[in-house]
PDB file of N, CA and C in Angstrom:
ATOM      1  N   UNK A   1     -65.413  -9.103 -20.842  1.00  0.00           N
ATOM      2  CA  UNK A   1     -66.040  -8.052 -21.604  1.00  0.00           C
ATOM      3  C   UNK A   1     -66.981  -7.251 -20.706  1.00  0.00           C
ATOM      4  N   UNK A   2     -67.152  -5.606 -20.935  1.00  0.00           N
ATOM      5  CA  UNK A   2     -67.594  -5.112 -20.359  1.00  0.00           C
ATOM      6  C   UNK A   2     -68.965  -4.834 -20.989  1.00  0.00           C
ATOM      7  N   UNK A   3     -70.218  -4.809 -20.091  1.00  0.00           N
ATOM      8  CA  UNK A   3     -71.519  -4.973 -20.444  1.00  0.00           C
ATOM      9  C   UNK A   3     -72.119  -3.452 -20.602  1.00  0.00           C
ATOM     10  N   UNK A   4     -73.421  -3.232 -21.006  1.00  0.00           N
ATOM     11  CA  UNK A   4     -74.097  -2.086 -21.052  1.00  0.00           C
ATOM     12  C   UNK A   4     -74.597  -1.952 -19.737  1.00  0.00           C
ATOM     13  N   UNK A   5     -75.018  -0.772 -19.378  1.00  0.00           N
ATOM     14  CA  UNK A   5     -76.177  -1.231 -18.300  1.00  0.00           C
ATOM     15  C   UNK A   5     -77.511  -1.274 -18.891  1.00  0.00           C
ATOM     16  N   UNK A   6     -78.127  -0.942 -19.490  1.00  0.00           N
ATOM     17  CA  UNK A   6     -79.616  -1.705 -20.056  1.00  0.00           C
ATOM     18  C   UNK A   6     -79.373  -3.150 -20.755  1.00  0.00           C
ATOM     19  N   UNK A   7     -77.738  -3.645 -20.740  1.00  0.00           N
ATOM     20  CA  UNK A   7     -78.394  -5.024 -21.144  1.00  0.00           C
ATOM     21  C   UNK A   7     -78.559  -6.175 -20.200  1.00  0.00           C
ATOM     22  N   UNK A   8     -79.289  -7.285 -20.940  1.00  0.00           N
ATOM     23  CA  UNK A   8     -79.889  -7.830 -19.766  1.00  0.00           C
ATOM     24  C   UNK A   8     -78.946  -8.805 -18.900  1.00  0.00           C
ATOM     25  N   UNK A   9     -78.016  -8.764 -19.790  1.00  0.00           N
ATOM     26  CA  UNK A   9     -76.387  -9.621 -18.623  1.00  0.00           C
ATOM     27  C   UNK A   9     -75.975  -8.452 -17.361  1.00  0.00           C
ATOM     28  N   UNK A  10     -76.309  -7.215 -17.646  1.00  0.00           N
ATOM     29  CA  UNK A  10     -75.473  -6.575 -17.028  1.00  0.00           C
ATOM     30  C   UNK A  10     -75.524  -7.029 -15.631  1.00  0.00           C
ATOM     31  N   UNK A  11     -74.673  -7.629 -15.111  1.00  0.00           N
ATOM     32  CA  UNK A  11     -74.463  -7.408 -13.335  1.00  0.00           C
ATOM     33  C   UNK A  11     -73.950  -6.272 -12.662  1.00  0.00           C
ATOM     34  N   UNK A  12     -74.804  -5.700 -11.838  1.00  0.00           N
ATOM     35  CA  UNK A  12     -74.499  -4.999 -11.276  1.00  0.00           C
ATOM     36  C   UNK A  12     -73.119  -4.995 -10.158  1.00  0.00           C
ATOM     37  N   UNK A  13     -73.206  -6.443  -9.642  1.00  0.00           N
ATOM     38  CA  UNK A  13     -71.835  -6.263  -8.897  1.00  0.00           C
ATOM     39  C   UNK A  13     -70.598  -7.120  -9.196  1.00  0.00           C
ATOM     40  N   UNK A  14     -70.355  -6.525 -11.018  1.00  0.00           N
ATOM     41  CA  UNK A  14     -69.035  -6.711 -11.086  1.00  0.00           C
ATOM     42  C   UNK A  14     -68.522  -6.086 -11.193  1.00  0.00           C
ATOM     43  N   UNK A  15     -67.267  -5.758 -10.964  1.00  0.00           N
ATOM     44  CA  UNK A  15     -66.504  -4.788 -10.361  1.00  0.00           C
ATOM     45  C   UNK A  15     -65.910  -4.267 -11.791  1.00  0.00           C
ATOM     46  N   UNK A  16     -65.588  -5.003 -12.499  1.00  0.00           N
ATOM     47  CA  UNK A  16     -65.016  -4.777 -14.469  1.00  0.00           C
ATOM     48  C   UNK A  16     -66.050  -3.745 -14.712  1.00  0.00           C
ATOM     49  N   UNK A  17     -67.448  -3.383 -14.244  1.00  0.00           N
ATOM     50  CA  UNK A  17     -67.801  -2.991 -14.895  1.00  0.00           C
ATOM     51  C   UNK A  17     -67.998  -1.163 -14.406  1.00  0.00           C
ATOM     52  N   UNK A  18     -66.786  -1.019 -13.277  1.00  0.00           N
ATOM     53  CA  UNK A  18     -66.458   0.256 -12.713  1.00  0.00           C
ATOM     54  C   UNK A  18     -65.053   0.122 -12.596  1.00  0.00           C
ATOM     55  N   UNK A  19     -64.349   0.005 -13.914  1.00  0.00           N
ATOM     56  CA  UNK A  19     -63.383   0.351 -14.106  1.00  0.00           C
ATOM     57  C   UNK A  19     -63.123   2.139 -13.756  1.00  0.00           C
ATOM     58  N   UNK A  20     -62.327   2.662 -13.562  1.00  0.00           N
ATOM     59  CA  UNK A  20     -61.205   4.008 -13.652  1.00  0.00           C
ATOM     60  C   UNK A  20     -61.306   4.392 -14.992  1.00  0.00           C
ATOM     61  N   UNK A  21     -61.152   3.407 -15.820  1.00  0.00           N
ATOM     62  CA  UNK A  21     -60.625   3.628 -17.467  1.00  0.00           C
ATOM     63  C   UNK A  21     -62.019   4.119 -18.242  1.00  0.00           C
ATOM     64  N   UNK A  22     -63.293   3.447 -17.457  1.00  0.00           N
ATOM     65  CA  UNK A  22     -64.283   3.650 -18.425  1.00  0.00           C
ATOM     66  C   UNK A  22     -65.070   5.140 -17.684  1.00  0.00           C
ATOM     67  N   UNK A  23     -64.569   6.119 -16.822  1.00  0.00           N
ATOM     68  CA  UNK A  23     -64.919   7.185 -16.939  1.00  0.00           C
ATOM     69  C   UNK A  23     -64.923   8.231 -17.976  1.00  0.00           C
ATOM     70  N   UNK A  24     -65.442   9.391 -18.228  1.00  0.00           N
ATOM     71  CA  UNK A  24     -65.118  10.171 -19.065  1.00  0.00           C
ATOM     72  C   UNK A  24     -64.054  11.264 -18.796  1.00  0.00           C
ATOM     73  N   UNK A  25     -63.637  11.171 -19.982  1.00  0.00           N
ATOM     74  CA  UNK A  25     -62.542  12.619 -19.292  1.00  0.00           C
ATOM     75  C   UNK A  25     -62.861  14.062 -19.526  1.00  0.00           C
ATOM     76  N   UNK A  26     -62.759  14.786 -18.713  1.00  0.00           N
ATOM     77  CA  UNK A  26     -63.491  15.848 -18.634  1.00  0.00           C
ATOM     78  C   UNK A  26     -61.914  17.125 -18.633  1.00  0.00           C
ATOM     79  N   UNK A  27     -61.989  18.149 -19.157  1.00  0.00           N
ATOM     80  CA  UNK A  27     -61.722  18.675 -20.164  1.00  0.00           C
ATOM     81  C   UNK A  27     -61.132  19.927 -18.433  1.00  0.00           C
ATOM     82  N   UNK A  28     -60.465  20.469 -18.042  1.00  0.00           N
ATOM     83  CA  UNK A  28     -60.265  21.281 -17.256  1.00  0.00           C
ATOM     84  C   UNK A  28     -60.587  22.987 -17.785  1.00  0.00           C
ATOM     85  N   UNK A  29     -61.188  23.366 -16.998  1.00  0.00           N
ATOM     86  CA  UNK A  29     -62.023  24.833 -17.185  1.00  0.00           C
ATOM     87  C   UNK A  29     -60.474  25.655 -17.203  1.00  0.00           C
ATOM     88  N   UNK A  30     -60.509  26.760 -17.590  1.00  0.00           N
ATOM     89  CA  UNK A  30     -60.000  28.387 -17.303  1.00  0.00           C
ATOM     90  C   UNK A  30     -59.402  28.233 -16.155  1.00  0.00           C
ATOM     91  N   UNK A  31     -60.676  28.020 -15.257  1.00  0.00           N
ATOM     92  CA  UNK A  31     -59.913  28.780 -13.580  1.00  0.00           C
ATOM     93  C   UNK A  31     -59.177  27.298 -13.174  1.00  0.00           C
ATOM     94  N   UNK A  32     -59.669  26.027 -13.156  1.00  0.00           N
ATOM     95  CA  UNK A  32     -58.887  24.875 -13.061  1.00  0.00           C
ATOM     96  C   UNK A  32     -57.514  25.150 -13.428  1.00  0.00           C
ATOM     97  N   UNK A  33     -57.488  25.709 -14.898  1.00  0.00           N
ATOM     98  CA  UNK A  33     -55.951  25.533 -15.380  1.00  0.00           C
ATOM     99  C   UNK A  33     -54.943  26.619 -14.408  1.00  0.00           C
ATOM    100  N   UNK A  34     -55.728  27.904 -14.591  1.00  0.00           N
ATOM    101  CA  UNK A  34     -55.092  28.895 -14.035  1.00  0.00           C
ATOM    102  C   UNK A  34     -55.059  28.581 -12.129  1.00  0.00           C
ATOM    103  N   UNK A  35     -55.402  27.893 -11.429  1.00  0.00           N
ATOM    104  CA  UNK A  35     -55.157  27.720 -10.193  1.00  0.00           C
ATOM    105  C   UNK A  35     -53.927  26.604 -10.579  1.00  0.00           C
ATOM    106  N   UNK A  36     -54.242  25.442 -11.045  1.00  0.00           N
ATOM    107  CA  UNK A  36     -53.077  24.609 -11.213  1.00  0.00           C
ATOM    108  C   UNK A  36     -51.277  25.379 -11.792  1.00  0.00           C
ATOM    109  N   UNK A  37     -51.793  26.736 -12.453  1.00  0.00           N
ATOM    110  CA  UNK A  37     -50.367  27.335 -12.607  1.00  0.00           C
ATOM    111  C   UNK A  37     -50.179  27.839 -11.737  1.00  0.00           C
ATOM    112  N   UNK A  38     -50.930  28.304 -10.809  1.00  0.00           N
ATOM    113  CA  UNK A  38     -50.284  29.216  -9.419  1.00  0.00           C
ATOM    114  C   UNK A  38     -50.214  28.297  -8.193  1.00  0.00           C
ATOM    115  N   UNK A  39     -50.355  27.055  -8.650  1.00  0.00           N
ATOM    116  CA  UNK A  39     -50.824  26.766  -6.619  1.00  0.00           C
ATOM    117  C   UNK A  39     -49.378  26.220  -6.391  1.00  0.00           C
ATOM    118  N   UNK A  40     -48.292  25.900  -7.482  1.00  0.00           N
ATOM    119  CA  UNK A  40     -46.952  25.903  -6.463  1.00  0.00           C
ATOM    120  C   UNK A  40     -46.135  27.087  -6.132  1.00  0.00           C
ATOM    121  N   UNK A  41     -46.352  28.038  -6.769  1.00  0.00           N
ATOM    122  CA  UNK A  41     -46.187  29.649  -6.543  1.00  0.00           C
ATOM    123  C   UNK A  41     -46.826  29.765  -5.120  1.00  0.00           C
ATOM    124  N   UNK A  42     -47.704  29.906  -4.848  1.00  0.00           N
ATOM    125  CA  UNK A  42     -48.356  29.610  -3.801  1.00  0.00           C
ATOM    126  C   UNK A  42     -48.723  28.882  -2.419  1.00  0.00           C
ATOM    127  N   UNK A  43     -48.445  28.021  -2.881  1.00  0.00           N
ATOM    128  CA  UNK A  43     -47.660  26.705  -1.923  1.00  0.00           C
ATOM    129  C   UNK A  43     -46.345  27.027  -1.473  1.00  0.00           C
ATOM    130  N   UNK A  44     -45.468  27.499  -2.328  1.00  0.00           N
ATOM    131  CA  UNK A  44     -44.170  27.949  -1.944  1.00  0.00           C
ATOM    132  C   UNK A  44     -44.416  28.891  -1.119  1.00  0.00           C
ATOM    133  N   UNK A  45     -44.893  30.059  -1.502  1.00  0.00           N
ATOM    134  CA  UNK A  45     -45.101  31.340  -0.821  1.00  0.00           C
ATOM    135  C   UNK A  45     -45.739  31.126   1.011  1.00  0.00           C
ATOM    136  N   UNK A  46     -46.993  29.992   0.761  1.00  0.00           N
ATOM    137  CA  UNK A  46     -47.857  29.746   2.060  1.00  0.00           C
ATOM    138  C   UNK A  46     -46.666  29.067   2.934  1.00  0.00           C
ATOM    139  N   UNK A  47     -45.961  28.414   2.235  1.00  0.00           N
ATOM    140  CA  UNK A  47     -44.495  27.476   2.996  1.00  0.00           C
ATOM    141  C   UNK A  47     -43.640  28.500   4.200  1.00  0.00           C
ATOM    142  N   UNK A  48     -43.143  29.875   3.082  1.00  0.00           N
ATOM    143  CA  UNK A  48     -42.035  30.847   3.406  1.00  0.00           C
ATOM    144  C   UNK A  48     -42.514  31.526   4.528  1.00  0.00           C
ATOM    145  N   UNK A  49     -43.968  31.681   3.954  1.00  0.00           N
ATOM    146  CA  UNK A  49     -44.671  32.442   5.298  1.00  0.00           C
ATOM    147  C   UNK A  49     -45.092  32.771   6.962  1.00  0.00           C
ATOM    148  N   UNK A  50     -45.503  30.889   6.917  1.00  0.00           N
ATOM    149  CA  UNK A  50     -45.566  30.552   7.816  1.00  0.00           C
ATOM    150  C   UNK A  50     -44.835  30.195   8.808  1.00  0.00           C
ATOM    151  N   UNK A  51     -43.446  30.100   7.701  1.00  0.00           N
ATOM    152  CA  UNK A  51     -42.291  29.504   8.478  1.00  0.00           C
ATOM    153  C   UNK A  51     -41.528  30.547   9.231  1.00  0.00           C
ATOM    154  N   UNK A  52     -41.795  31.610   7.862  1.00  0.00           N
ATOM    155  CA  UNK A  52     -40.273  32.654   8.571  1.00  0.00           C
ATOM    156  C   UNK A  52     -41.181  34.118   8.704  1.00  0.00           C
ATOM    157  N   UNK A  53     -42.394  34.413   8.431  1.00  0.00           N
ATOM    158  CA  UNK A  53     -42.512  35.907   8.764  1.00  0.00           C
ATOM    159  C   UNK A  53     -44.066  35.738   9.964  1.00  0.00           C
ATOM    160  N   UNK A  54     -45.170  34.996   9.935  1.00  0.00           N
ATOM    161  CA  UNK A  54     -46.210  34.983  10.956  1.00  0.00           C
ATOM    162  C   UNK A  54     -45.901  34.383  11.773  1.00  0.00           C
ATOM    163  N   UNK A  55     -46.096  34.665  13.134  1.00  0.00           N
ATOM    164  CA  UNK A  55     -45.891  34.363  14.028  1.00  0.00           C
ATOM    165  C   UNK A  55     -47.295  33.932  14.939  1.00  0.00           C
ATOM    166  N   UNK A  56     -46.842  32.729  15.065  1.00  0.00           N
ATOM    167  CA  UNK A  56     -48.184  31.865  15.595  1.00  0.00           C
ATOM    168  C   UNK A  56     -48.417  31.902  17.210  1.00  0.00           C
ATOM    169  N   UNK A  57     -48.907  31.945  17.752  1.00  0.00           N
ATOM    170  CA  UNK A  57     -48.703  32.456  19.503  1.00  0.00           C
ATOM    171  C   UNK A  57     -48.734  31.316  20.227  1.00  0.00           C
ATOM    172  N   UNK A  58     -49.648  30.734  19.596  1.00  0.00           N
ATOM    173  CA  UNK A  58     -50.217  29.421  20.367  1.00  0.00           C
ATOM    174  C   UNK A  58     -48.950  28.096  20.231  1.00  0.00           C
ATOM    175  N   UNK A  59     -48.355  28.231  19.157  1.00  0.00           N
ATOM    176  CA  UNK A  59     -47.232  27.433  18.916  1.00  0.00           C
ATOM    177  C   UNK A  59     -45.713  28.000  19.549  1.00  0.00           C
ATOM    178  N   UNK A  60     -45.906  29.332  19.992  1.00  0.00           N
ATOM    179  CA  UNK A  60     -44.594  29.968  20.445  1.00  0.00           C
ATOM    180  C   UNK A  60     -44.934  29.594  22.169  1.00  0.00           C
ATOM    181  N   UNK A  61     -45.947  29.619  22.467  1.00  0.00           N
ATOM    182  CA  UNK A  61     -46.309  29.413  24.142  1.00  0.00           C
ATOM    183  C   UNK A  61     -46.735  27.971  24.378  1.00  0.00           C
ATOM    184  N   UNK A  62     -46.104  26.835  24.575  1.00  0.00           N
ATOM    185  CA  UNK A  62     -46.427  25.450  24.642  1.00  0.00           C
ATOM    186  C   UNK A  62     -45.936  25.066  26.248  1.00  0.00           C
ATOM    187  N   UNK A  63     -47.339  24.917  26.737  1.00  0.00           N
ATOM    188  CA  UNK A  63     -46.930  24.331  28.032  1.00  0.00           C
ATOM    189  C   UNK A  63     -46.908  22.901  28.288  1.00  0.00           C
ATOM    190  N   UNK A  64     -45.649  22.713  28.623  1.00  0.00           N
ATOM    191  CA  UNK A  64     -45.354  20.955  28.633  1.00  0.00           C
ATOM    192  C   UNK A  64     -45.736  20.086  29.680  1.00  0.00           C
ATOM    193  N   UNK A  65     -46.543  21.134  30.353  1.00  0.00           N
ATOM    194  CA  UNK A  65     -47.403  19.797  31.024  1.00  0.00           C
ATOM    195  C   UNK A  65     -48.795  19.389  30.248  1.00  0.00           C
ATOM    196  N   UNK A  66     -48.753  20.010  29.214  1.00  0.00           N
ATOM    197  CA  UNK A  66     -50.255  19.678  28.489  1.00  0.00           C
ATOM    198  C   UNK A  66     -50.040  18.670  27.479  1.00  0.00           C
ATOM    199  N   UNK A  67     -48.586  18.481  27.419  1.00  0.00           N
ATOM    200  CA  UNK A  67     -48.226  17.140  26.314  1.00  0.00           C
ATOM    201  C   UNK A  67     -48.087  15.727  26.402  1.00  0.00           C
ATOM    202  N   UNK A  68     -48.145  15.070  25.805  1.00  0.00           N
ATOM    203  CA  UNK A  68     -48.374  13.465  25.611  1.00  0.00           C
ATOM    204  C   UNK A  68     -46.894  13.141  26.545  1.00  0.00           C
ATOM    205  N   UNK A  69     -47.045  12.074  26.483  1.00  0.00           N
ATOM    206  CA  UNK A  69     -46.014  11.155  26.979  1.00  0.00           C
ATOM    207  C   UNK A  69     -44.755  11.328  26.097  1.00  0.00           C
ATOM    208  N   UNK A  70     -44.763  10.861  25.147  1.00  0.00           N
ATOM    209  CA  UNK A  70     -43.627  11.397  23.309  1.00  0.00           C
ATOM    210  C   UNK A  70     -43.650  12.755  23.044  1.00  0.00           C
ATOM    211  N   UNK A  71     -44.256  13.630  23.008  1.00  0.00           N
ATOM    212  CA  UNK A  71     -44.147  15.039  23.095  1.00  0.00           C
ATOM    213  C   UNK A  71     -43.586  15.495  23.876  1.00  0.00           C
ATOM    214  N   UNK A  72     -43.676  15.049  25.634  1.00  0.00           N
ATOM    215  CA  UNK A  72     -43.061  15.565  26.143  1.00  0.00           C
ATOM    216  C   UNK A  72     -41.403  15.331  26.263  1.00  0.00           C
ATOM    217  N   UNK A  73     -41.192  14.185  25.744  1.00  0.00           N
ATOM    218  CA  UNK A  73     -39.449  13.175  25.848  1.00  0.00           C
ATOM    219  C   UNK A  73     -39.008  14.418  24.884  1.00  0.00           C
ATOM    220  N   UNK A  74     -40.193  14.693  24.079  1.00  0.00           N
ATOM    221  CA  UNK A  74     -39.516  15.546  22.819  1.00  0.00           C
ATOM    222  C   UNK A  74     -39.264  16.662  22.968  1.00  0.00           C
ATOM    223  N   UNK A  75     -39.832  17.613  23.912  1.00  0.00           N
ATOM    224  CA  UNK A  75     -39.945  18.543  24.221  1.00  0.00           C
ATOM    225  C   UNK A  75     -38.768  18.723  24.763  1.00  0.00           C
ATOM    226  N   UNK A  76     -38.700  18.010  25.710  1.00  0.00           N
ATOM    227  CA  UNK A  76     -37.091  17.982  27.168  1.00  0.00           C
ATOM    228  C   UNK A  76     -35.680  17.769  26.053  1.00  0.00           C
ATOM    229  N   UNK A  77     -36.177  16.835  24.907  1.00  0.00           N
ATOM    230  CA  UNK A  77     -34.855  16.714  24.382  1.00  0.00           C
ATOM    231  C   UNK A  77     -34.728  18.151  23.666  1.00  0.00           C
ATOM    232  N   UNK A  78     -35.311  18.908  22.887  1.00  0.00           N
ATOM    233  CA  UNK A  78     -35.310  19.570  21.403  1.00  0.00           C
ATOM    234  C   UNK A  78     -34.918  21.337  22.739  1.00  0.00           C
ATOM    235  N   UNK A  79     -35.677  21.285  23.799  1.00  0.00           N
ATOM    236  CA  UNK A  79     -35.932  22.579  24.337  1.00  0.00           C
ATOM    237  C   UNK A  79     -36.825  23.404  23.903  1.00  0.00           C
ATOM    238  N   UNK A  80     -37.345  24.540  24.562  1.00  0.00           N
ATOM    239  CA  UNK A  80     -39.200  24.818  24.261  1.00  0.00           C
ATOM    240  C   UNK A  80     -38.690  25.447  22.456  1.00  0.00           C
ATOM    241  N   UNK A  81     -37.695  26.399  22.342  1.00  0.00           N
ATOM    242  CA  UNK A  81     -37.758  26.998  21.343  1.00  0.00           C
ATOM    243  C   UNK A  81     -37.549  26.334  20.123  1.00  0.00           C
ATOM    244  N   UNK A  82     -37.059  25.517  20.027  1.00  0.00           N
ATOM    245  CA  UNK A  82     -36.783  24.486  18.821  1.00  0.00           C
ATOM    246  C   UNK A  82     -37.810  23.777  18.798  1.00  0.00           C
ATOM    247  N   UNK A  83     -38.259  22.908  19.809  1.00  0.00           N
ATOM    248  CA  UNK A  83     -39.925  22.383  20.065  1.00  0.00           C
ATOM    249  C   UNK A  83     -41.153  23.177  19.207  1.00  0.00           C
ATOM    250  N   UNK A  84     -40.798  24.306  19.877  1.00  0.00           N
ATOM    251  CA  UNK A  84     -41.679  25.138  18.956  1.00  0.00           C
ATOM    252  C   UNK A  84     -41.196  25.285  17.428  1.00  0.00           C
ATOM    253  N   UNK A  85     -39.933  25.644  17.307  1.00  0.00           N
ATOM    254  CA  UNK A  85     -40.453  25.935  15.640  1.00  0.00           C
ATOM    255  C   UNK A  85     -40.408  24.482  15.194  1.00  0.00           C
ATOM    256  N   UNK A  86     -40.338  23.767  15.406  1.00  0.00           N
ATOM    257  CA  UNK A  86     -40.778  22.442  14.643  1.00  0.00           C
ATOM    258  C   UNK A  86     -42.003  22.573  14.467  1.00  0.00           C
ATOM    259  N   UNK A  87     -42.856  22.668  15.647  1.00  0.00           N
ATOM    260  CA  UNK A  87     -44.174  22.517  15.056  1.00  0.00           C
ATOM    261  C   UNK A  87     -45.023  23.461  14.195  1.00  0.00           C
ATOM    262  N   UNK A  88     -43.945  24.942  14.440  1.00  0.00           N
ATOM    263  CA  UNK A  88     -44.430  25.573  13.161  1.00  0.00           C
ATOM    264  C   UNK A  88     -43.702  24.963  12.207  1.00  0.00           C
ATOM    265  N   UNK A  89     -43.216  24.635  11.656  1.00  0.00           N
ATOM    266  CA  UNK A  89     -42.748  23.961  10.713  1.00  0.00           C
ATOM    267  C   UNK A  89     -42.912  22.660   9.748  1.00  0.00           C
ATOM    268  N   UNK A  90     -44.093  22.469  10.811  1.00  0.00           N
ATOM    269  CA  UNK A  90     -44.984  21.097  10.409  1.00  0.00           C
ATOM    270  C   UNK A  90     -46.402  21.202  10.296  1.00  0.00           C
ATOM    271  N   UNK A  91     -46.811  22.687  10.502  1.00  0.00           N
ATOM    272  CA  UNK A  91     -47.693  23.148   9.713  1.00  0.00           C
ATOM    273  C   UNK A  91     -47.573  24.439   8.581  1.00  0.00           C
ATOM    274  N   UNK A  92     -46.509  24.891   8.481  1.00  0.00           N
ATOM    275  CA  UNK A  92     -45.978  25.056   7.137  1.00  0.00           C
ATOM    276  C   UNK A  92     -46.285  24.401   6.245  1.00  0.00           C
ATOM    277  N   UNK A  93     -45.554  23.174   6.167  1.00  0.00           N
ATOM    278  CA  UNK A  93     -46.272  21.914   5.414  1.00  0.00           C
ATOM    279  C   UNK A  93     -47.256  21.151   5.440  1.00  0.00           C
ATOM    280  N   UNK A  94     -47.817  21.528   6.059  1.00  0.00           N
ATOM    281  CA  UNK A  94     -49.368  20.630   5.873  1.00  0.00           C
ATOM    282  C   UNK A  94     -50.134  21.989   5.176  1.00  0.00           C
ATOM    283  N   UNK A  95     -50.001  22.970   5.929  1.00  0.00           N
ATOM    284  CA  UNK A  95     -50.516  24.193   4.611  1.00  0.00           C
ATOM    285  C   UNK A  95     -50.139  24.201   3.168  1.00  0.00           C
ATOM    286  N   UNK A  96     -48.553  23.970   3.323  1.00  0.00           N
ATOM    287  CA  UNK A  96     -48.331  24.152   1.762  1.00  0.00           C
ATOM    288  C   UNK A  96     -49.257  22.745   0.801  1.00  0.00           C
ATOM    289  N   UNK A  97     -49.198  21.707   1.437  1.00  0.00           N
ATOM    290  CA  UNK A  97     -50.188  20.421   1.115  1.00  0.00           C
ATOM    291  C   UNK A  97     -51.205  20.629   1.103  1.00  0.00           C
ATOM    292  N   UNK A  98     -51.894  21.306   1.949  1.00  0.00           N
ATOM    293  CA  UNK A  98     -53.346  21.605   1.003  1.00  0.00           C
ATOM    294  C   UNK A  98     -53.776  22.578   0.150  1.00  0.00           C
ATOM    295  N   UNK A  99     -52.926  23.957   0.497  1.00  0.00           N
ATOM    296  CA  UNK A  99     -52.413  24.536  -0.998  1.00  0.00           C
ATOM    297  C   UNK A  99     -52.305  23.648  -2.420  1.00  0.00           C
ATOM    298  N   UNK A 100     -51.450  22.554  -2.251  1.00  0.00           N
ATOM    299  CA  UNK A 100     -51.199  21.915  -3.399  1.00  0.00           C
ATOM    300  C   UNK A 100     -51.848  20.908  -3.569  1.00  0.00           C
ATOM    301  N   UNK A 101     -52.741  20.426  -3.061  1.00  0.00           N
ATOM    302  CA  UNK A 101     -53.987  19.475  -3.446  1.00  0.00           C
ATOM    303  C   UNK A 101     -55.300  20.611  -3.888  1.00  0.00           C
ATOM    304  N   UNK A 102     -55.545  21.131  -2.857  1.00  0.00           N
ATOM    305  CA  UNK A 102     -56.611  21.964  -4.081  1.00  0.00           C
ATOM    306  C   UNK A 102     -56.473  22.474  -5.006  1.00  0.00           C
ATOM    307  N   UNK A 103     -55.530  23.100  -5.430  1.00  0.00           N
ATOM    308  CA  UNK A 103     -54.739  23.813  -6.605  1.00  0.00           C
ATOM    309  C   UNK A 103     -54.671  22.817  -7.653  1.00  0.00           C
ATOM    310  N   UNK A 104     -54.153  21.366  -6.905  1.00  0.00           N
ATOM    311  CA  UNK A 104     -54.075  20.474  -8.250  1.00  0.00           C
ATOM    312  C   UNK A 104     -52.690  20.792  -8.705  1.00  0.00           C
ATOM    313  N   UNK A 105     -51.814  21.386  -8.728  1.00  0.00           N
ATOM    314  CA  UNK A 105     -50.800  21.853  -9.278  1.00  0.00           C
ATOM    315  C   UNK A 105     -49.615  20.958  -9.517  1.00  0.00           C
ATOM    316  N   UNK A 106     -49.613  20.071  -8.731  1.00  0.00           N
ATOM    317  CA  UNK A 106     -49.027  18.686  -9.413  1.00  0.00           C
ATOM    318  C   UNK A 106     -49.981  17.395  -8.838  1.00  0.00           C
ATOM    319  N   UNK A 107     -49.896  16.065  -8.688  1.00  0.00           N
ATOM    320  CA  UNK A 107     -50.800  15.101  -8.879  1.00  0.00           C
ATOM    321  C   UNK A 107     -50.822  14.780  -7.276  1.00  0.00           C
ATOM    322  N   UNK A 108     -52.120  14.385  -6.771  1.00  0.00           N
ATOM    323  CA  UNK A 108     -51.950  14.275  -5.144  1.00  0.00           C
ATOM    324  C   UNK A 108     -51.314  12.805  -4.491  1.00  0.00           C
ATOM    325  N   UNK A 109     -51.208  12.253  -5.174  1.00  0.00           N
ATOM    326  CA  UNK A 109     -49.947  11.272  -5.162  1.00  0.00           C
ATOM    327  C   UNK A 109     -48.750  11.682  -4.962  1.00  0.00           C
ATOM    328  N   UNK A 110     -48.190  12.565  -5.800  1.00  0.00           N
ATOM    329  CA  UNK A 110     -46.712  13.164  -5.812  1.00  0.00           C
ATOM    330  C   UNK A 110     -47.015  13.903  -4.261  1.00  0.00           C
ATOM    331  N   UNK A 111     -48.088  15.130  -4.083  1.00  0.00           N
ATOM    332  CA  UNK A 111     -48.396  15.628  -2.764  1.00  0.00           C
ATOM    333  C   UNK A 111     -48.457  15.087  -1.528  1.00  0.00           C
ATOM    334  N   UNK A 112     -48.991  13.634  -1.575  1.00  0.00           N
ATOM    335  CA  UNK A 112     -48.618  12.971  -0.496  1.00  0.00           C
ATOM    336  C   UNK A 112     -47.518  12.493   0.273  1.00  0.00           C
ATOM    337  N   UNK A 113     -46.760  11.980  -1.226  1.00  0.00           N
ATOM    338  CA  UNK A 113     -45.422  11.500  -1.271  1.00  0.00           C
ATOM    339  C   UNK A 113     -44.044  12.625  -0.741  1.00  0.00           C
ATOM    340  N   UNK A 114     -44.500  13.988  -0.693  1.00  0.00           N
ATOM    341  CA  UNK A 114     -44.054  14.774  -0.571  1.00  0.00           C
ATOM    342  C   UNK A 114     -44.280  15.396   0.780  1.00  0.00           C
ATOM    343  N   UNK A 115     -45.079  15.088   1.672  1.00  0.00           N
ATOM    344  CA  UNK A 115     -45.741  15.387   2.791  1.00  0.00           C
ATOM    345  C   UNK A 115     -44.827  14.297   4.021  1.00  0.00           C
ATOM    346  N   UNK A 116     -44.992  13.587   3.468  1.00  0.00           N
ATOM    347  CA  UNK A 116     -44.458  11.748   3.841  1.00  0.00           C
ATOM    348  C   UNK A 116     -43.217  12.396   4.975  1.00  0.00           C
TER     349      UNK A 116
END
């Protein structure tokens, strides 16, 4: 059984008594709702963007002597231009992921799982 905190059993360090369940639920505002309808609109869009119309400089010019040991095996295998758009391509998605965690627009569980 879960205790009060002014009563005089209450222990402070049991853990039952910071349940998840015994928070309140709090009610999502206007702009909450309305970001959660746009942020996979958005997420999509930050995805398309990055991938296929801005052009990143720093990711198009990669000098392979500045890379790791595995970066570089990767580099020699993939060739600079494919090298490169991978890694634009892997921040595509990490943009569209935090697009879709702040937005909230689906649950950041599913977002992670989706990042994975």
């Amino acid at each position: 059984m879960i205790e009060k905190k002014n009563s005089p059993d209450y222990d402070p360090l049991d853990m039952a008594n910071y349940r998840i369940e015994q928070l309140p639920k709090r009610e999502k505002s206007g702009f909450e709702r309305r970001m959660a309808q746009f942020g996979g609109p958005i997420a999509i869009l930050t995805f398309l963007l990055l991938l296929l119309v801005v052009k990143i400089p720093f990711l198009d010019n990669i000098d392979p002597t500045i890379l790791g040991k595995r970066a570089a095996e990767r580099y020699q295998e993939l060739g600079a231009v494919e090298f490169s758009r991978t890694n634009v391509a892997m921040l595509a998605i990490f943009a569209s992921a935090i697009v879709l965690w702040i937005t909230e627009a689906i649950p950041h569980y599913l977002t992670s799982l989706m990042v994975r």
